[in-house]
C-alpha atoms as a PDB file:
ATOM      1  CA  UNK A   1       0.000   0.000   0.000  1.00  0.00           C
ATOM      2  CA  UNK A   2       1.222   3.409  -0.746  1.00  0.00           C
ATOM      3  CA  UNK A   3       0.160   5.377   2.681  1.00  0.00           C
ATOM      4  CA  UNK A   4       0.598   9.450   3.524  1.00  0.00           C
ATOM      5  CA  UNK A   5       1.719   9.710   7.919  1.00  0.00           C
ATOM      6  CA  UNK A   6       1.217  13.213   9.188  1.00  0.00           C
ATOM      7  CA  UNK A   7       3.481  13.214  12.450  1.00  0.00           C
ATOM      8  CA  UNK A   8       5.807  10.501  10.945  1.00  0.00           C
ATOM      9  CA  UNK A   9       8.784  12.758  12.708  1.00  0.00           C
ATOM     10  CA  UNK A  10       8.017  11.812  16.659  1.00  0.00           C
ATOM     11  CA  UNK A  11       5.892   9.775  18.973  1.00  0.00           C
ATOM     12  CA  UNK A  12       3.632   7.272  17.946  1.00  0.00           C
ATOM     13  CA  UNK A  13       3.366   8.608  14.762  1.00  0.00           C
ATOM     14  CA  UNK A  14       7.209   7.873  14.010  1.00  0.00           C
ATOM     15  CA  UNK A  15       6.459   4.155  15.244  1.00  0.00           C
ATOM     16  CA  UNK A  16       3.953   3.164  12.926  1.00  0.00           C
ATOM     17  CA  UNK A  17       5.942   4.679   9.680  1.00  0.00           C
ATOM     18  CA  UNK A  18       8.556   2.133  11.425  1.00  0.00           C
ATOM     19  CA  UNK A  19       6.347  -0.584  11.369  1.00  0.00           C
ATOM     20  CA  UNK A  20       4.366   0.175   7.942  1.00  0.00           C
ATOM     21  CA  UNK A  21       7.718   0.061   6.450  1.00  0.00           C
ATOM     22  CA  UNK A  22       8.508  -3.156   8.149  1.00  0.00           C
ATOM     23  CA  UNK A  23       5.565  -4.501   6.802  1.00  0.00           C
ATOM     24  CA  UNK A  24       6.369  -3.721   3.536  1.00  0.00           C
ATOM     25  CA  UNK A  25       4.435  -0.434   2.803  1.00  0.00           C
ATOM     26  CA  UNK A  26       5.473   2.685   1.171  1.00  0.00           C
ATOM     27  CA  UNK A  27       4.938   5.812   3.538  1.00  0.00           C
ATOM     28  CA  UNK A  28       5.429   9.167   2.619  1.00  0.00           C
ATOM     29  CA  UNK A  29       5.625  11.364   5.910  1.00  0.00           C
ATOM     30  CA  UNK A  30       4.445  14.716   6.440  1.00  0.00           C
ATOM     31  CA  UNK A  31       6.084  16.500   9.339  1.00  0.00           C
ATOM     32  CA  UNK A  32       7.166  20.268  10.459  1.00  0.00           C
ATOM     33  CA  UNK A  33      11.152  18.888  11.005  1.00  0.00           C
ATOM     34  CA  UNK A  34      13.442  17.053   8.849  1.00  0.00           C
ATOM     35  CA  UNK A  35      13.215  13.322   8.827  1.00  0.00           C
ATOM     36  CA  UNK A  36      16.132  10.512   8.251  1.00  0.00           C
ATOM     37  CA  UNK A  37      15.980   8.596   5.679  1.00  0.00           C
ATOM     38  CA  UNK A  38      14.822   5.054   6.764  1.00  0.00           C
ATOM     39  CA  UNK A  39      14.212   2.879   4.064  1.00  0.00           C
ATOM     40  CA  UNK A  40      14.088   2.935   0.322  1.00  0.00           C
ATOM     41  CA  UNK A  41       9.893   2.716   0.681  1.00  0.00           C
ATOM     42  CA  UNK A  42       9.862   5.930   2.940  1.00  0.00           C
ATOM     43  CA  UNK A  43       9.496   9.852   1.455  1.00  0.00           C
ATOM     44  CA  UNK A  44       9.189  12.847   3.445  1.00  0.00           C
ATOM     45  CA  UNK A  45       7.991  16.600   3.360  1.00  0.00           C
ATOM     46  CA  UNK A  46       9.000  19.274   5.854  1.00  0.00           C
ATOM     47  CA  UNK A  47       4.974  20.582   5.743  1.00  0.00           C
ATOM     48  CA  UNK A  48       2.437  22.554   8.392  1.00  0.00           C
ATOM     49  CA  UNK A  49      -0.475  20.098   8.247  1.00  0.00           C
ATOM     50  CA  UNK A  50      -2.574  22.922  10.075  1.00  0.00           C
ATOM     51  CA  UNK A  51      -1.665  25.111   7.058  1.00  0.00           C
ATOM     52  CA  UNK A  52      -3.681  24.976   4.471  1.00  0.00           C
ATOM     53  CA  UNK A  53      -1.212  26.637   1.653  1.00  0.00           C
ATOM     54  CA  UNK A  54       1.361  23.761   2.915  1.00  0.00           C
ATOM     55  CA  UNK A  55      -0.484  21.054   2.862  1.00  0.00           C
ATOM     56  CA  UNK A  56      -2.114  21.581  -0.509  1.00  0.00           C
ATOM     57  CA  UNK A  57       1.616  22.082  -1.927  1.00  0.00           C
ATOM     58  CA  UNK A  58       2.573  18.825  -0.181  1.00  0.00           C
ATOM     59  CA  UNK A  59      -0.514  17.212  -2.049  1.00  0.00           C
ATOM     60  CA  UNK A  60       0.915  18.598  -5.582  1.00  0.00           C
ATOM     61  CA  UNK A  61       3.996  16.801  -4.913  1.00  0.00           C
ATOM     62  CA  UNK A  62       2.532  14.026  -3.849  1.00  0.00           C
ATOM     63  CA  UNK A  63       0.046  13.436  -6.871  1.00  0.00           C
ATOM     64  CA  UNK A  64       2.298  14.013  -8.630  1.00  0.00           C
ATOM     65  CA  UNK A  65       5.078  11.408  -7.874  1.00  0.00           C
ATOM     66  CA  UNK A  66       2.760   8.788  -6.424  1.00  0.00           C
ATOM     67  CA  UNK A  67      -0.409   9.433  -8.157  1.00  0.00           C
ATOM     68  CA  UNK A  68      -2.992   7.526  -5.818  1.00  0.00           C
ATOM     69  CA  UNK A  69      -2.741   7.009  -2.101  1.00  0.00           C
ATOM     70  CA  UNK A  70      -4.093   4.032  -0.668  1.00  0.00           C
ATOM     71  CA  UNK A  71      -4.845   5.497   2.976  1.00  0.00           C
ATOM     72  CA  UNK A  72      -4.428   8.442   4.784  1.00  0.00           C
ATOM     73  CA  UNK A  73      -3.135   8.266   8.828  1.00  0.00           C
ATOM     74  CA  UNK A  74      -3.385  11.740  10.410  1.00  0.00           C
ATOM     75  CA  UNK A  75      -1.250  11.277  13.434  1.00  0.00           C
ATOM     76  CA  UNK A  76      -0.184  14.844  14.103  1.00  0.00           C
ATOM     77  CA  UNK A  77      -1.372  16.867  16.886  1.00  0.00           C
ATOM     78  CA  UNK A  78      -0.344  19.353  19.934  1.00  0.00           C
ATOM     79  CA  UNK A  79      -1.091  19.137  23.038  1.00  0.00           C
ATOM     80  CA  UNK A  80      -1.126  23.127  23.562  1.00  0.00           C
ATOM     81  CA  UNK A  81      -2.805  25.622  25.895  1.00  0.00           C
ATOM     82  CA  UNK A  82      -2.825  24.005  29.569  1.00  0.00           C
ATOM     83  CA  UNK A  83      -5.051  25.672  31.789  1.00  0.00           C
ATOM     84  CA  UNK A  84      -8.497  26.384  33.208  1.00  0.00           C
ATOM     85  CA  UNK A  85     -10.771  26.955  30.670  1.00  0.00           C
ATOM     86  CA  UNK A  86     -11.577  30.570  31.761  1.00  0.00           C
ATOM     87  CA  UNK A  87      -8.338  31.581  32.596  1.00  0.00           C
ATOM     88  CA  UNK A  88      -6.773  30.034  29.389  1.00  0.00           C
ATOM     89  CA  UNK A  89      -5.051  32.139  26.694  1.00  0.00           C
ATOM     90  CA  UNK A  90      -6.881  32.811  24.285  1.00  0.00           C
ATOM     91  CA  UNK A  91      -5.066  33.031  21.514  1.00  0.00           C
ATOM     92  CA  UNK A  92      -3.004  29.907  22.436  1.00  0.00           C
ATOM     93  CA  UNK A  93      -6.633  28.411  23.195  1.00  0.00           C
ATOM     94  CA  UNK A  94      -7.751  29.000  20.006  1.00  0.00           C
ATOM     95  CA  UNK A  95      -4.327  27.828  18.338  1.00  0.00           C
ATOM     96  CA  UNK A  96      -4.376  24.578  20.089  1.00  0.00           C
ATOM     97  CA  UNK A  97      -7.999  23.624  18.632  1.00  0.00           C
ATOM     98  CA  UNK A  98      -6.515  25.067  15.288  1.00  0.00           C
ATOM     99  CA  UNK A  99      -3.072  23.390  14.801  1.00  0.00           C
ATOM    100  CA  UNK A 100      -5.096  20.209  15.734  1.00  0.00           C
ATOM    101  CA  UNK A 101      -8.261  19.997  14.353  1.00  0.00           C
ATOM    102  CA  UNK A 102      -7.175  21.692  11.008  1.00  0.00           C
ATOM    103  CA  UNK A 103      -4.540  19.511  11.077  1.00  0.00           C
ATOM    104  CA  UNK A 104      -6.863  16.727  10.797  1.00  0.00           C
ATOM    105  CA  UNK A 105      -9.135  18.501   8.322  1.00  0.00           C
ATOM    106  CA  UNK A 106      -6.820  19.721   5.742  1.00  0.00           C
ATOM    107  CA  UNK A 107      -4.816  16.618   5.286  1.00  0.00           C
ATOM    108  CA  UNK A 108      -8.485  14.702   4.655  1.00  0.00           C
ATOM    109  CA  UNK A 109     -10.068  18.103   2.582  1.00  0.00           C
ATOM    110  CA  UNK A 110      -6.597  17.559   0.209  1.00  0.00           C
ATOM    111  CA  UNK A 111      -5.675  14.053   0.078  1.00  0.00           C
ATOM    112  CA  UNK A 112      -9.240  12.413  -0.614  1.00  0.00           C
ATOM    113  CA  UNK A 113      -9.346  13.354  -4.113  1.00  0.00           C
ATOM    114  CA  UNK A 114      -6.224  11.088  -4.694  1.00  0.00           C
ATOM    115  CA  UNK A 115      -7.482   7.877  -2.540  1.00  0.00           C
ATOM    116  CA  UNK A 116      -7.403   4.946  -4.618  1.00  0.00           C
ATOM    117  CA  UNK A 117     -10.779   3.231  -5.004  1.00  0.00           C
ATOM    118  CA  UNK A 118      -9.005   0.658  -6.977  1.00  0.00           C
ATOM    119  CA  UNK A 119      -8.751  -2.804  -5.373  1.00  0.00           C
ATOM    120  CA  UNK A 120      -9.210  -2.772  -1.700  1.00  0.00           C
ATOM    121  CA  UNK A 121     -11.234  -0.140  -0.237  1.00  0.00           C
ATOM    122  CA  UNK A 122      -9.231   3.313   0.405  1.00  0.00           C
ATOM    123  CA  UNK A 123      -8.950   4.059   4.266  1.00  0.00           C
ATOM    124  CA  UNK A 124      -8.523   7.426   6.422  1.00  0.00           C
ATOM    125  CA  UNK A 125      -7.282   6.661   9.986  1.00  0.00           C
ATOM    126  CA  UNK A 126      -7.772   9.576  12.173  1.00  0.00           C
ATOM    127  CA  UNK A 127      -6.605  10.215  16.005  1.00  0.00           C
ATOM    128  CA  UNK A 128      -8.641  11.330  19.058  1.00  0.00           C
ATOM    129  CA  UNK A 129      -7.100  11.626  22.280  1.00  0.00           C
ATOM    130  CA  UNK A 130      -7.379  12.460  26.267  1.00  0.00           C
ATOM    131  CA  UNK A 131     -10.523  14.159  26.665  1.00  0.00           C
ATOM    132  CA  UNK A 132     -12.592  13.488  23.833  1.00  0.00           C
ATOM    133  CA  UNK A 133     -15.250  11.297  26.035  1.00  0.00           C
ATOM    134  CA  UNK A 134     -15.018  12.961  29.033  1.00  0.00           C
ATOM    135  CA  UNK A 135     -14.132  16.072  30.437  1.00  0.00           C
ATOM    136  CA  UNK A 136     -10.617  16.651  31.306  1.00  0.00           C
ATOM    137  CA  UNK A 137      -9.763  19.592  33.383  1.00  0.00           C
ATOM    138  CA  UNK A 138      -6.984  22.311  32.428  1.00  0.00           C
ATOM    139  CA  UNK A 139      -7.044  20.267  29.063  1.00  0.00           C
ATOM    140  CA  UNK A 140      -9.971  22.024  27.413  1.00  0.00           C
ATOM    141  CA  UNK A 141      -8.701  23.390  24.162  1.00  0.00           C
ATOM    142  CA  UNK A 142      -6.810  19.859  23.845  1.00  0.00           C
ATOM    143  CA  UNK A 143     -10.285  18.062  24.024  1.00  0.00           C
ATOM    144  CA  UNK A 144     -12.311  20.425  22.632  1.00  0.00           C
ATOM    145  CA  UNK A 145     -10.066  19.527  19.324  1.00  0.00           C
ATOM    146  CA  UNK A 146     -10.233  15.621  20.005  1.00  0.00           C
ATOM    147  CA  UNK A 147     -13.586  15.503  20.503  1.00  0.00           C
ATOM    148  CA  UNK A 148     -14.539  18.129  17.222  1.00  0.00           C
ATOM    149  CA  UNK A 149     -11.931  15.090  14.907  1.00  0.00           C
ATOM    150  CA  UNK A 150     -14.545  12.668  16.595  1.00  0.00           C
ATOM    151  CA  UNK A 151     -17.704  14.340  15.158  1.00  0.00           C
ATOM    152  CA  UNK A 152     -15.915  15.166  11.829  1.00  0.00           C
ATOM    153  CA  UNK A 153     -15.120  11.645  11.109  1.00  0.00           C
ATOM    154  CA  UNK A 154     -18.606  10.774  12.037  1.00  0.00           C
ATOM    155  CA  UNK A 155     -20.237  13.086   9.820  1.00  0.00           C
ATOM    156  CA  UNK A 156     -17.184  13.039   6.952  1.00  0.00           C
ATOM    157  CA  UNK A 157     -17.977   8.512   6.913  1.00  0.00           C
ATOM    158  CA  UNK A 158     -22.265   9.362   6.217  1.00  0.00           C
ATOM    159  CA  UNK A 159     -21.030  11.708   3.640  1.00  0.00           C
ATOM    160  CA  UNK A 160     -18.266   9.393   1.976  1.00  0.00           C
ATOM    161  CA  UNK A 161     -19.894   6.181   1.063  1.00  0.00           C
ATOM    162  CA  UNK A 162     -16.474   4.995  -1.098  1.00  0.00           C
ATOM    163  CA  UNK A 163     -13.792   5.106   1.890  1.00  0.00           C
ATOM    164  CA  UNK A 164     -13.791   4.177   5.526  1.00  0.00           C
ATOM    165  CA  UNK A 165     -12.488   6.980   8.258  1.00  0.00           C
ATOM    166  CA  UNK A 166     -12.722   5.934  11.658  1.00  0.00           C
ATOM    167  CA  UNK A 167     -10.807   7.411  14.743  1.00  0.00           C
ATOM    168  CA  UNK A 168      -8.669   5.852  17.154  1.00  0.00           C
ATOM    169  CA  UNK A 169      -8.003   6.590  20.694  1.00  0.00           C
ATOM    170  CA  UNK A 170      -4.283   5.091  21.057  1.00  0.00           C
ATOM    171  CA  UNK A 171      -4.534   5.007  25.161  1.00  0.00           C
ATOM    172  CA  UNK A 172      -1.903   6.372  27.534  1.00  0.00           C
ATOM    173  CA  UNK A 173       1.097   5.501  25.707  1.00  0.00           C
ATOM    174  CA  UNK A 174       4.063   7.768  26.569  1.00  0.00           C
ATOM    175  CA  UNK A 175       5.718  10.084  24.021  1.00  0.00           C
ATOM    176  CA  UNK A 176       6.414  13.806  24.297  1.00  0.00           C
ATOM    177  CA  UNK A 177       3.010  14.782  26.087  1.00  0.00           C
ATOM    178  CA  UNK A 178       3.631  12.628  28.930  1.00  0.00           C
ATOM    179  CA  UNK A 179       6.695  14.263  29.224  1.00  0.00           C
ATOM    180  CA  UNK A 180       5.194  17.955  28.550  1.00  0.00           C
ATOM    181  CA  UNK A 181       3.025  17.036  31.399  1.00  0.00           C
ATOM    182  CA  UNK A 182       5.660  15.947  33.864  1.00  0.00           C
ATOM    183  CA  UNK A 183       7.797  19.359  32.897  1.00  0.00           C
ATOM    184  CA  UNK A 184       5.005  21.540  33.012  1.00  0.00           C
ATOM    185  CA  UNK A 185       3.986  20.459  36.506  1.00  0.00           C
ATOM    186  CA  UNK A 186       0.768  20.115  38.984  1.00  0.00           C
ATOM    187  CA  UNK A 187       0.352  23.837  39.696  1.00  0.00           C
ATOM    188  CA  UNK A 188      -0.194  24.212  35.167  1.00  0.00           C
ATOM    189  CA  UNK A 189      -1.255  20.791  34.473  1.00  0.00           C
ATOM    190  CA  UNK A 190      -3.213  19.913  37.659  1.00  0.00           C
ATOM    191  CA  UNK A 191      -2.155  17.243  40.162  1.00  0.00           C
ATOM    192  CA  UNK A 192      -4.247  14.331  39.469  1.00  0.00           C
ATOM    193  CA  UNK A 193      -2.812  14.340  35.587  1.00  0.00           C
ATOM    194  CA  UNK A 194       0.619  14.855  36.866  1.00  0.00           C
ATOM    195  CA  UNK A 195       0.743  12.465  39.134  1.00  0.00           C
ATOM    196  CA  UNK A 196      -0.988  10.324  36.508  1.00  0.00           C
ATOM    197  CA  UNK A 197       1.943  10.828  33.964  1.00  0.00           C
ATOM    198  CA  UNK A 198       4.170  10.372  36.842  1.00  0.00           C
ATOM    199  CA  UNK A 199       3.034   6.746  37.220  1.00  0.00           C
ATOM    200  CA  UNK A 200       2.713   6.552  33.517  1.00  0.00           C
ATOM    201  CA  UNK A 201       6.268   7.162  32.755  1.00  0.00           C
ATOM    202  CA  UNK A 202       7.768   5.017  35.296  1.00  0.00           C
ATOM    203  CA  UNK A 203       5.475   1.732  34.562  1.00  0.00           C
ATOM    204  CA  UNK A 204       6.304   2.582  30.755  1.00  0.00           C
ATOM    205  CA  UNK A 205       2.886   3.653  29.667  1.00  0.00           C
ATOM    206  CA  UNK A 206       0.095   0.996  27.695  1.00  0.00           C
ATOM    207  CA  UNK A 207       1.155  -0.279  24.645  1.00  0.00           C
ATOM    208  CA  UNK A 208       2.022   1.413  21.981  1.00  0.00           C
ATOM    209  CA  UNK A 209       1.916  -2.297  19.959  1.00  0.00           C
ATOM    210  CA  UNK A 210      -1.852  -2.645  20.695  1.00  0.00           C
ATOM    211  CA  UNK A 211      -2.408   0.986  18.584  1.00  0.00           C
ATOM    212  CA  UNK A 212      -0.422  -0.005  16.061  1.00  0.00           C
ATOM    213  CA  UNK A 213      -2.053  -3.197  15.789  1.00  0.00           C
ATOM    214  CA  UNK A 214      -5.459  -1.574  15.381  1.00  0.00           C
ATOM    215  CA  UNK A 215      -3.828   0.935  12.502  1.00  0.00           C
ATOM    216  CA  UNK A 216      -2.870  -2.186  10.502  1.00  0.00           C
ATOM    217  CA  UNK A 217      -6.391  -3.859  11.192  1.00  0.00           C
ATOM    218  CA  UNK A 218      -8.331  -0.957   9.822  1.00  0.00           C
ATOM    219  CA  UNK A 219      -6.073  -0.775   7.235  1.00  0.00           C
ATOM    220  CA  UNK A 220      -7.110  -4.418   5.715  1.00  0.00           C
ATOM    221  CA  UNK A 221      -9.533  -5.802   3.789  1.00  0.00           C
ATOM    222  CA  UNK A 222     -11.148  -7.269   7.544  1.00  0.00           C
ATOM    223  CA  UNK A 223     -12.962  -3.659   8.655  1.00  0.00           C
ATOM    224  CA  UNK A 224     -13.753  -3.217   4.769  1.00  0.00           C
ATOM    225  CA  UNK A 225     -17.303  -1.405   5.962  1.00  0.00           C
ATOM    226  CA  UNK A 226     -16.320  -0.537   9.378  1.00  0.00           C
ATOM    227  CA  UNK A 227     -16.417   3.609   9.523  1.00  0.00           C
ATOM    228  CA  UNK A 228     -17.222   6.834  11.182  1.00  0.00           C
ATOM    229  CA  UNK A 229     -16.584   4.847  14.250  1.00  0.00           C
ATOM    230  CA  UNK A 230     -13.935   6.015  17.750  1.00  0.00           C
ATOM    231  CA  UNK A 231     -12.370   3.203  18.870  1.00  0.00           C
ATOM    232  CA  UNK A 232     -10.127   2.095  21.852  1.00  0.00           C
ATOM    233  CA  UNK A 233      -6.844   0.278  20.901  1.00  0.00           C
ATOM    234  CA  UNK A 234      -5.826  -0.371  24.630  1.00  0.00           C
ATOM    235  CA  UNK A 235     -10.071  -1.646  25.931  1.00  0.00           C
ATOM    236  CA  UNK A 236     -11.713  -2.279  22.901  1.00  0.00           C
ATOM    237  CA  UNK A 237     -11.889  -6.143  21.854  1.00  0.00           C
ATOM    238  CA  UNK A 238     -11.819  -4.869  17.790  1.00  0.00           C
ATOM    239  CA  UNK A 239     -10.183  -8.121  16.736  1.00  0.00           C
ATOM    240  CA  UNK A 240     -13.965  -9.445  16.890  1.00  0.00           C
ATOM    241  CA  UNK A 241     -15.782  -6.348  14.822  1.00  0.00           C
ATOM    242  CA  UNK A 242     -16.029  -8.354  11.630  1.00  0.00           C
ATOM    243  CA  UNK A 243     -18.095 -11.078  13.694  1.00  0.00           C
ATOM    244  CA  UNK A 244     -20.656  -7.839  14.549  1.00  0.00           C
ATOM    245  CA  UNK A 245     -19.993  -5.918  11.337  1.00  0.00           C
ATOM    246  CA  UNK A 246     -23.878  -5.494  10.894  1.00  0.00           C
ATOM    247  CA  UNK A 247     -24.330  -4.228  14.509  1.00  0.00           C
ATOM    248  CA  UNK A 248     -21.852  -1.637  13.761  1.00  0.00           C
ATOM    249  CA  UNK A 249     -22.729  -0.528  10.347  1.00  0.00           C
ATOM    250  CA  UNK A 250     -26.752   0.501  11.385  1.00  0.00           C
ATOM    251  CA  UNK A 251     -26.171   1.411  14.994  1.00  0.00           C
ATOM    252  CA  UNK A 252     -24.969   4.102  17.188  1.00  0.00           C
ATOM    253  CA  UNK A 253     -22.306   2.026  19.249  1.00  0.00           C
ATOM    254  CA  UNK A 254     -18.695   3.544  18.928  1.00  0.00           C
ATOM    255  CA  UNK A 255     -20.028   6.783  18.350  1.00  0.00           C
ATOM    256  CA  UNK A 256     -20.552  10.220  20.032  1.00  0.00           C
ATOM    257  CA  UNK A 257     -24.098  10.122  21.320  1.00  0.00           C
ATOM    258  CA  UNK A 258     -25.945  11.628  24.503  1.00  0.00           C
ATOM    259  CA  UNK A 259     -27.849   9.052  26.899  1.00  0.00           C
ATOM    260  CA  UNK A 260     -31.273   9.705  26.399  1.00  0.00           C
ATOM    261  CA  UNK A 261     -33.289   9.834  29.894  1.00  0.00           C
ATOM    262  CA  UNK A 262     -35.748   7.121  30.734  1.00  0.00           C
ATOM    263  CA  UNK A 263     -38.332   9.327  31.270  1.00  0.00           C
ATOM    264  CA  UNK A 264     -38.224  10.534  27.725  1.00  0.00           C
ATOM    265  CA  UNK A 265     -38.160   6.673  26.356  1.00  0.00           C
ATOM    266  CA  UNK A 266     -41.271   5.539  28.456  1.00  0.00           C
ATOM    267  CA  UNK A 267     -43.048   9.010  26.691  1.00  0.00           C
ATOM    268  CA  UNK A 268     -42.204   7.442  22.830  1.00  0.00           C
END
């Protein structure tokens, strides 16, 4: 498969171009700092994926060197602003939902038109994160931006009958945020999510093998069908969706949705 990484550079993102490579893939990886050169399959831009004048250049070269793409992995992301909500910057607020929502959007808005529907089905693997099912405090702008890359892949899968985008929530694997967190501190980051990447660090985090393990399943023929759908590398048993592939296709379940009271079922 010939597959675009945003984030290829660092962090998880930089693991599965290892492993796609391994595998035998051919990875081009976008990223804002120079990369090595690691194998003869693997090409890399210097590009802003939160920029939309640098990504669609990036997508020129692309098309025009490869031609087709056979998935899309948008791995990038910041972790940003840290801080109450109504003491936040705003500016950095609103540059933190930015630089990572945009950076999921513009990669999908100008890579799509070059997904191969040839063969196996084309696939768009997206990244949510801390947050983006549950409030997390002094992390607003963070999961404000998680939780909007939910919705869009949601909404992006009912629109986009040809290709299948889910999201991904890779679990508490260390990498550069942990460590942000740690550096940063309890009085910026809160004490309960120190003292959670604390314990995180020193017990070496969850597996950053399950995540990539779920990449390369939704990247095969076996979740052909499978999209607009968040799911759990570390809790969720995924290895079994093609056994409920109906269930998940015409229902709500690995989706965003509100509990609806019982009160207002017993009056339908």
């Amino acid at each position: 498969m010939k597959i675009l990484v945003t984030g290829s550079s660092s962090g998880i993102g930089h693991a599965l171009t290892l492993a796609l490579l391994e595998a035998g893939h051919s990875v081009w990886g976008l990223a804002r700092s120079k990369q090595n050169h690691l194998d003869s399959n693997f090409t890399s831009s210097i590009c802003d994926v939160a920029d939309w004048n640098s990504i669609e250049s990036a997508a020129q070269t692309i098309a025009k060197t490869w031609g087709k793409v056979d998935a899309l992995i948008l791995a990038a992301g910041i972790q940003g602003e840290i801080a109450p909500g109504v003491k936040a910057d705003p500016q950095a607020w609103s540059t933190t939902v930015r630089k990572n929502l945009e950076g999921t959007y513009f990669p999908i808005r100008a890579f799509t038109a070059l997904l191969n529907t040839q063969g196996n089905r084309p696939k768009v693997v997206c990244f949510s994160g801390g947050g983006a099912t549950k409030a997390r405090v002094n992390f607003s702008a963070y999961a404000c931006a998680k939780t909007a890359i939910v919705r869009l892949v949601e909404t992006l899968a009912e629109e986009n009958p040809s290709f299948d985008i889910n999201c991904i929530a890779p679990g508490a694997i260390n990498t550069r945020l942990t460590d942000e967190v740690i550096q940063k501190g309890p009085s910026i980051c809160g004490v309960k999510e120190y003292e959670e990447a604390v314990k995180q660090k020193a017990s070496g985090g969850q597996s950053i093998e399950k995540a990539i393990a779920l990449i390369k399943w939704l990247l095969s023929e076996n979740s052909n069908g499978i999209s607009g759908k968040l799911i759990s590398a570390q809790w969720d048993t995924w290895e079994k969706f093609p056994d409920s592939k109906a269930l998940l296709q015409t229902s709500d379940i690995f989706t965003l949705r509100r509990i609806v009271p019982e009160d207002r079922l017993k009056s339908r």
